[in-house]
C-alpha atoms as a PDB file:
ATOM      1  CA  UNK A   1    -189.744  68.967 156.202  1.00  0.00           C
ATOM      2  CA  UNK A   2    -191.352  67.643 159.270  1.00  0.00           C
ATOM      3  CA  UNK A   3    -195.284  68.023 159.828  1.00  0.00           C
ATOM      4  CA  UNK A   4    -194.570  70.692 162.888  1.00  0.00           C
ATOM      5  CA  UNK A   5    -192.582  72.631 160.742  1.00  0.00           C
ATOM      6  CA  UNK A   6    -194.733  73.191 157.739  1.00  0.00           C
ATOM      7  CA  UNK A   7    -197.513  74.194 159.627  1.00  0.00           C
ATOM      8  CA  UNK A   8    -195.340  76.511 161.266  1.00  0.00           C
ATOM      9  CA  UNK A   9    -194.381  77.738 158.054  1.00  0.00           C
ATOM     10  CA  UNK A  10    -197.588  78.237 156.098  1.00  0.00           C
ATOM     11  CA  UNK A  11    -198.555  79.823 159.125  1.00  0.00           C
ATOM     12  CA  UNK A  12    -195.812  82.647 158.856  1.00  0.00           C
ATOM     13  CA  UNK A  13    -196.915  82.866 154.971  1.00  0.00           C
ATOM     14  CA  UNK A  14    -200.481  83.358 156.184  1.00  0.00           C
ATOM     15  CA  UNK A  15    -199.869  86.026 158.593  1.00  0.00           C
ATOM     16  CA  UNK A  16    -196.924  88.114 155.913  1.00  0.00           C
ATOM     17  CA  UNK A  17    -200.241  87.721 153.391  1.00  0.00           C
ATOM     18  CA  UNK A  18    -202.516  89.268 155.777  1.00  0.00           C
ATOM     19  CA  UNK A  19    -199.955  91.741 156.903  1.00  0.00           C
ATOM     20  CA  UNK A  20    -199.956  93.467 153.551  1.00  0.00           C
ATOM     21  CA  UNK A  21    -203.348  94.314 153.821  1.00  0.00           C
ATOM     22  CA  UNK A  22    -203.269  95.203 157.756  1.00  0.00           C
ATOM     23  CA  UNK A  23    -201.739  97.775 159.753  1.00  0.00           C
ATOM     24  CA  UNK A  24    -202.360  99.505 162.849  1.00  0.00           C
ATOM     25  CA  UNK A  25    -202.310 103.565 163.387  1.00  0.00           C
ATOM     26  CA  UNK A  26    -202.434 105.154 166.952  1.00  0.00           C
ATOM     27  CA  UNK A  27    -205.845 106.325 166.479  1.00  0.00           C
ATOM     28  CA  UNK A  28    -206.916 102.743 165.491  1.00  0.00           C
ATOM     29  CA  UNK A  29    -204.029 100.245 166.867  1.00  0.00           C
ATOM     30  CA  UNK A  30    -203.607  96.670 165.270  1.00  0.00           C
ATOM     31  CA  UNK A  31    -204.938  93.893 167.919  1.00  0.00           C
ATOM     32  CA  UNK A  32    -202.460  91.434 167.127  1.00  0.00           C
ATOM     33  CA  UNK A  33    -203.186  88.106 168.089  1.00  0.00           C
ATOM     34  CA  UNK A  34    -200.770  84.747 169.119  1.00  0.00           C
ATOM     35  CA  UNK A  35    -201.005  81.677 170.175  1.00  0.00           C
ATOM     36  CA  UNK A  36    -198.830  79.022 171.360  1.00  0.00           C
ATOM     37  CA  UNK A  37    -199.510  75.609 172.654  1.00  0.00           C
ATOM     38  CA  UNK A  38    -200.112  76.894 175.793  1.00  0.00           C
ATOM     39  CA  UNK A  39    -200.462  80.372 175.816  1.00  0.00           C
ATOM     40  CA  UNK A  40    -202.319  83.431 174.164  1.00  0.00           C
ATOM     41  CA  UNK A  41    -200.970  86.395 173.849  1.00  0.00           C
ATOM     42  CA  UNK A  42    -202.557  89.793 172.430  1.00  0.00           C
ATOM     43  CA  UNK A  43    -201.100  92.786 171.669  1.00  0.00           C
ATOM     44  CA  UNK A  44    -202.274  96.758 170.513  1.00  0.00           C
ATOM     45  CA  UNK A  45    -199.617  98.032 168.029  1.00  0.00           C
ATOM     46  CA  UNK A  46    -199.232 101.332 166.648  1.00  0.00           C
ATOM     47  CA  UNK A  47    -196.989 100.685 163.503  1.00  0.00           C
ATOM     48  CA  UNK A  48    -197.035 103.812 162.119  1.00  0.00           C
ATOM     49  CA  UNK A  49    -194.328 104.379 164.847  1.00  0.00           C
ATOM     50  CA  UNK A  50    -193.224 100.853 165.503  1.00  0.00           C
ATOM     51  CA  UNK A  51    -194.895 101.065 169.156  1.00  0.00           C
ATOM     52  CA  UNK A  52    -196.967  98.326 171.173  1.00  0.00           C
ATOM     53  CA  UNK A  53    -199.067 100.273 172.937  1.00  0.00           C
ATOM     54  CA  UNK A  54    -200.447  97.552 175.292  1.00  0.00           C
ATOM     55  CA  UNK A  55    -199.517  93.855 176.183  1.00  0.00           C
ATOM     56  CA  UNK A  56    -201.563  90.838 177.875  1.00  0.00           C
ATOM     57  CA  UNK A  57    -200.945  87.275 177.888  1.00  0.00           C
ATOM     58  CA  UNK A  58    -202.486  84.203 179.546  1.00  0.00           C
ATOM     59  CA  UNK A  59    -199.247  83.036 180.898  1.00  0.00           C
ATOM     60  CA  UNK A  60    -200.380  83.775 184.831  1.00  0.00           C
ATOM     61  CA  UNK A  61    -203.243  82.219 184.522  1.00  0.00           C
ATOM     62  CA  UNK A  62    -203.504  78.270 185.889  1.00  0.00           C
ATOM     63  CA  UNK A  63    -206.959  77.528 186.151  1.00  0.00           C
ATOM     64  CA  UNK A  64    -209.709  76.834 182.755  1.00  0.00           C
ATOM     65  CA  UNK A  65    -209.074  75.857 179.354  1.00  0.00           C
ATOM     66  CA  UNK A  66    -207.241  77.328 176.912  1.00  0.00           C
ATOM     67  CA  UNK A  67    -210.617  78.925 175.477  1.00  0.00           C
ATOM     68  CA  UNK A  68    -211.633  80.230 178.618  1.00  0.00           C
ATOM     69  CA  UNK A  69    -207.894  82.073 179.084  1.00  0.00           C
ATOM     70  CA  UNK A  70    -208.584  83.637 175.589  1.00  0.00           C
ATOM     71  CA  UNK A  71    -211.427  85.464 176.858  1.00  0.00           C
ATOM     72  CA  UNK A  72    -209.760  86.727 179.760  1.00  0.00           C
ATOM     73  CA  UNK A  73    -207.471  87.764 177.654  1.00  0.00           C
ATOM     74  CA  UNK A  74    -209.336  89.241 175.343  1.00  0.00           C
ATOM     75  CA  UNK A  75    -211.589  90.940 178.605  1.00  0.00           C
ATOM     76  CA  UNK A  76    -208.172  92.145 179.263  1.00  0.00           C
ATOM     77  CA  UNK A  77    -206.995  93.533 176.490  1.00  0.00           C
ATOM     78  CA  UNK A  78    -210.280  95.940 175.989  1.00  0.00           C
ATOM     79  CA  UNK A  79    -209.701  97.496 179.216  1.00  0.00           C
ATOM     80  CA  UNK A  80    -206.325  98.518 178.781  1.00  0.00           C
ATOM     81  CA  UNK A  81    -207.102  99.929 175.353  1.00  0.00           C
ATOM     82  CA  UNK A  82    -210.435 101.792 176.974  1.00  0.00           C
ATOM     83  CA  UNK A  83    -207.887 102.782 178.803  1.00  0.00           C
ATOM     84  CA  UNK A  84    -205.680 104.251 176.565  1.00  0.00           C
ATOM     85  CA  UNK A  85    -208.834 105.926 175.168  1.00  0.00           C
ATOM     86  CA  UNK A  86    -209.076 103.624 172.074  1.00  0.00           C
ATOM     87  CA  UNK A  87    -212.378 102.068 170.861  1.00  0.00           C
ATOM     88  CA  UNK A  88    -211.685 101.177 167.092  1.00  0.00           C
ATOM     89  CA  UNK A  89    -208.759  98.639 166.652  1.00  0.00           C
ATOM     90  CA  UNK A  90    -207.665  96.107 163.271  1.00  0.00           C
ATOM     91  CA  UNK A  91    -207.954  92.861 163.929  1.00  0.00           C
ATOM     92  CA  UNK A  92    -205.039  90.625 163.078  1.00  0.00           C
ATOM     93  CA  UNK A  93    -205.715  87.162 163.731  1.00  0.00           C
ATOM     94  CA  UNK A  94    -201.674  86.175 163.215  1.00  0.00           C
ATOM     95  CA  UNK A  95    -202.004  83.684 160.017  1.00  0.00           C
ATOM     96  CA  UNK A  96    -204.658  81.234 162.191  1.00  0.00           C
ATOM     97  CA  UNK A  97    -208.169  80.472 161.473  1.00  0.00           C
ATOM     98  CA  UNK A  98    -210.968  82.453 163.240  1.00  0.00           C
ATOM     99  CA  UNK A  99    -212.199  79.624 165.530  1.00  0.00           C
ATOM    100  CA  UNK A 100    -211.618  78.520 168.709  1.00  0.00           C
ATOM    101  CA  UNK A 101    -209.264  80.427 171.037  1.00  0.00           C
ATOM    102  CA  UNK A 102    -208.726  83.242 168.321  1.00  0.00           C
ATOM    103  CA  UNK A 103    -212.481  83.699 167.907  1.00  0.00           C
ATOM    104  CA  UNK A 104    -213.099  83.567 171.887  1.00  0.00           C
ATOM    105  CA  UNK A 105    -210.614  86.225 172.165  1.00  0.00           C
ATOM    106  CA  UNK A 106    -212.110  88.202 169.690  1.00  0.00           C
ATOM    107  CA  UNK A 107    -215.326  88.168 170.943  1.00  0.00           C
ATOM    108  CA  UNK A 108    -214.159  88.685 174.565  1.00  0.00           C
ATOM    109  CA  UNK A 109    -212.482  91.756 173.189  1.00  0.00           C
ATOM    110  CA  UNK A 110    -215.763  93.115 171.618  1.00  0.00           C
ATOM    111  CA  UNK A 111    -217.927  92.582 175.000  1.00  0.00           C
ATOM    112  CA  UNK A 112    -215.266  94.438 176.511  1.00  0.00           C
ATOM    113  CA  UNK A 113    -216.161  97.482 174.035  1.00  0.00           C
ATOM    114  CA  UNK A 114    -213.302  97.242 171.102  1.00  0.00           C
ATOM    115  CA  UNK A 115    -214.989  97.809 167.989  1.00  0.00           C
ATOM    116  CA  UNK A 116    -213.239  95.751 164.845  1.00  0.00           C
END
């Protein structure tokens, strides 16, 4: 198995582990969280009825690092859920660590009034 894809994969194991444990209602929608190599993408899920309620991704922007896209997208993200009328969300951080872009989103998102 090459290096790529067993990062890949222990990734996907990560993110069915935390899965278990989260899940996303329409009163409190799941923030799910992705990132490629050179994109983030966040999403607000209701699962209780297999809905995303809201989408942004970084994909138009062309200017800044990737950091500096994750909080735009994360800036993003909080106003379409405010509004959708939704200030409590769960977190899912998609099987990576809570650093860098992830964290930058996440902490975009709370300026922007999400509560997690």
């Amino acid at each position: 198995m090459e290096k790529s894809q067993y990062k890949t994969s222990m990734r996907t194991k990560r993110h069915n582990r935390l899965r278990h444990k989260v899940s996303g209602t329409a009163a409190r929608p799941r923030l799910a969280v992705f990132r490629s190599n050179k994109f983030v993408y966040a999403q607000l899920i209701d699962d209780e009825n297999g809905k995303t309620l809201a989408a942004v991704d970084s994909r138009k922007e062309t200017k800044g690092t990737a950091v500096e896209k994750a909080k735009t997208v994360g800036a993003e993200i909080a106003k379409k859920a405010g509004a959708l009328k939704v200030e409590e969300v769960v977190f899912d951080r998609g099987g990576f660590r809570y650093q860098g872009i992830v964290a930058a989103l996440a902490d975009a998102a709370r300026e922007g009034g999400l509560k997690f």
